[in-house]
C-alpha atoms as a PDB file:
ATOM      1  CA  UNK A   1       1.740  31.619   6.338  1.00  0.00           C
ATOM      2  CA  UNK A   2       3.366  28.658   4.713  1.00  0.00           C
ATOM      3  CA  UNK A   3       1.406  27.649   1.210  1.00  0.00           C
ATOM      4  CA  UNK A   4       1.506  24.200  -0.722  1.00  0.00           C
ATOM      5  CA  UNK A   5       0.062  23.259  -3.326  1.00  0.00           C
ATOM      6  CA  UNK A   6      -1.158  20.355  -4.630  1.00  0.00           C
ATOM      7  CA  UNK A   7      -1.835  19.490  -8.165  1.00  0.00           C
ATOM      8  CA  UNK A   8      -4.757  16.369  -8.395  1.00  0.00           C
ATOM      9  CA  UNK A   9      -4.514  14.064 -11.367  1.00  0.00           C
ATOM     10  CA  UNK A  10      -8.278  13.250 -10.711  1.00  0.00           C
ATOM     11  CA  UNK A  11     -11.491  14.483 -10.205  1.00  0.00           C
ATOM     12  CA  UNK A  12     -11.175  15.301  -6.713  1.00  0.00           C
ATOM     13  CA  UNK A  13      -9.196  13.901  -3.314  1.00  0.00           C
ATOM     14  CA  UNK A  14     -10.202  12.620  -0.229  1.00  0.00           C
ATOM     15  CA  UNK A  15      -9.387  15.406   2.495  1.00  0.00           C
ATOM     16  CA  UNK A  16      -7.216  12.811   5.063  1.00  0.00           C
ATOM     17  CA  UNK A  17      -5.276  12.013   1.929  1.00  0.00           C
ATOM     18  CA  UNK A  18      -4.832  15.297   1.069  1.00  0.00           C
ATOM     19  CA  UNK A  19      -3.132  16.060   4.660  1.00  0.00           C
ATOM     20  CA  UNK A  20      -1.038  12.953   4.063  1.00  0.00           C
ATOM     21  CA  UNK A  21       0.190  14.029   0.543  1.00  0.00           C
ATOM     22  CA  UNK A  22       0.670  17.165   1.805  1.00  0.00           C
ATOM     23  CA  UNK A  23       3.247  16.333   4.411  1.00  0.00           C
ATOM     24  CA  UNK A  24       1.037  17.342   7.274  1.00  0.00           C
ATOM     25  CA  UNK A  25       0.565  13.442   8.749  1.00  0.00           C
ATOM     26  CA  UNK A  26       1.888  10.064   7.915  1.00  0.00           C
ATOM     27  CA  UNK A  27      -1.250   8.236   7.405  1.00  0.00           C
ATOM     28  CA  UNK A  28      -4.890   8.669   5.875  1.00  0.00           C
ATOM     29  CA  UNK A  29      -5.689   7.544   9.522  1.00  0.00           C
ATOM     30  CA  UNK A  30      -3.791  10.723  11.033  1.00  0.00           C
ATOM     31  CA  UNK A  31      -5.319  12.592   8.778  1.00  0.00           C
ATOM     32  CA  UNK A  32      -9.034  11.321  10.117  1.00  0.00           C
ATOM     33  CA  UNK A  33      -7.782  12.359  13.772  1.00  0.00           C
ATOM     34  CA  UNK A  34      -6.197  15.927  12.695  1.00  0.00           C
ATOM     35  CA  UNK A  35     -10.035  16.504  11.100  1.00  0.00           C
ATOM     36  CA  UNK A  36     -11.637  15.294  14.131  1.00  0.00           C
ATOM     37  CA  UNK A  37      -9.683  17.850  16.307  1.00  0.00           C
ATOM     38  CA  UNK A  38     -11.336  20.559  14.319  1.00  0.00           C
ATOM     39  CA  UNK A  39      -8.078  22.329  13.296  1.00  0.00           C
ATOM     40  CA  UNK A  40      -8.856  22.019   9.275  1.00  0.00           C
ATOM     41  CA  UNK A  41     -10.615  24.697   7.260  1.00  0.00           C
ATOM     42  CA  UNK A  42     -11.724  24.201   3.790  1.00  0.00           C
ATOM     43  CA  UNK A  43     -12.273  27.417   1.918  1.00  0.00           C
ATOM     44  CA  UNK A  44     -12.223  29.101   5.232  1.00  0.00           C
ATOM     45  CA  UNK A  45     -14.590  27.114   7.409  1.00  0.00           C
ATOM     46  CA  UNK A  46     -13.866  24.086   9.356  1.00  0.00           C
ATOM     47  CA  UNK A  47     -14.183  20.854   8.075  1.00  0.00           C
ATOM     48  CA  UNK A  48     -14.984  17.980   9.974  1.00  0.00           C
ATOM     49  CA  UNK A  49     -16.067  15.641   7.129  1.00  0.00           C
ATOM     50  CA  UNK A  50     -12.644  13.110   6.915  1.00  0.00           C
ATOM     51  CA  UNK A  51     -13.199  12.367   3.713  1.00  0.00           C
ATOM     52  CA  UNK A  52     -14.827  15.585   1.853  1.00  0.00           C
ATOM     53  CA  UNK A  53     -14.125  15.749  -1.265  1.00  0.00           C
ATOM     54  CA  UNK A  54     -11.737  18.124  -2.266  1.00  0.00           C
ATOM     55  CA  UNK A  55     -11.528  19.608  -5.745  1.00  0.00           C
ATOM     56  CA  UNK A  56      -9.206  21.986  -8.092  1.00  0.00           C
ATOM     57  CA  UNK A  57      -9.693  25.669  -6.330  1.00  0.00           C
ATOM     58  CA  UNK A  58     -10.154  24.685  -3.170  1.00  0.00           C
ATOM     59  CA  UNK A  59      -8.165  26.004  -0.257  1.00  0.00           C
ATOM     60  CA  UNK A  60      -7.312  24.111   2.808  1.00  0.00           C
ATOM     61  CA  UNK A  61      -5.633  25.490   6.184  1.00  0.00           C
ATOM     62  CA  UNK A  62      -4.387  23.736   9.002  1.00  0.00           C
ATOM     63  CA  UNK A  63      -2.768  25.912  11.718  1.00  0.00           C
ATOM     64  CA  UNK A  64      -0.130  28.160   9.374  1.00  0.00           C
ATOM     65  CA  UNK A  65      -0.420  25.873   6.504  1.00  0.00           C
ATOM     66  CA  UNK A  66      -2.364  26.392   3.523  1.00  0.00           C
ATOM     67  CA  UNK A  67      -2.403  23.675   1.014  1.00  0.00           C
ATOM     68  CA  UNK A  68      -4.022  24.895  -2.508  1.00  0.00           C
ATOM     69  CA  UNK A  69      -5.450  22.440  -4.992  1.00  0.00           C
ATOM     70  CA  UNK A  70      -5.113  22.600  -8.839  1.00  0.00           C
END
């Protein structure tokens, strides 16, 4: 499994902008559609909320991916 991770410079981030900073999609608006499909996890259960909140500790997965936030 391939692991990124992301280090936030605020409180938290927005999940579709996550994906996008990530490298997983292009656009915030990408990002909305990959949640929809119902292929993102956060913290090991899927997330269909486009813009949870994500904060420092979380982990996300998408497919083989696994983006961790600091």
């Amino acid at each position: 499994m391939e692991q990124t991770v992301i280090e936030l410079t605020s409180e938290f981030i927005e999940l579709n902008q996550l994906l996008k900073i990530a490298g997983l999609v292009d656009s915030g608006g990408a990002g909305k559609h990959m949640v929809d499909s119902g292929v993102v996890s956060v913290d090991g259960k899927q997330e269909l909320r486009k813009t949870a909140k994500i904060r420092a500790g979380q982990v996300v997965t998408v497919g083989d991916m696994r983006i961790r936030v600091q």
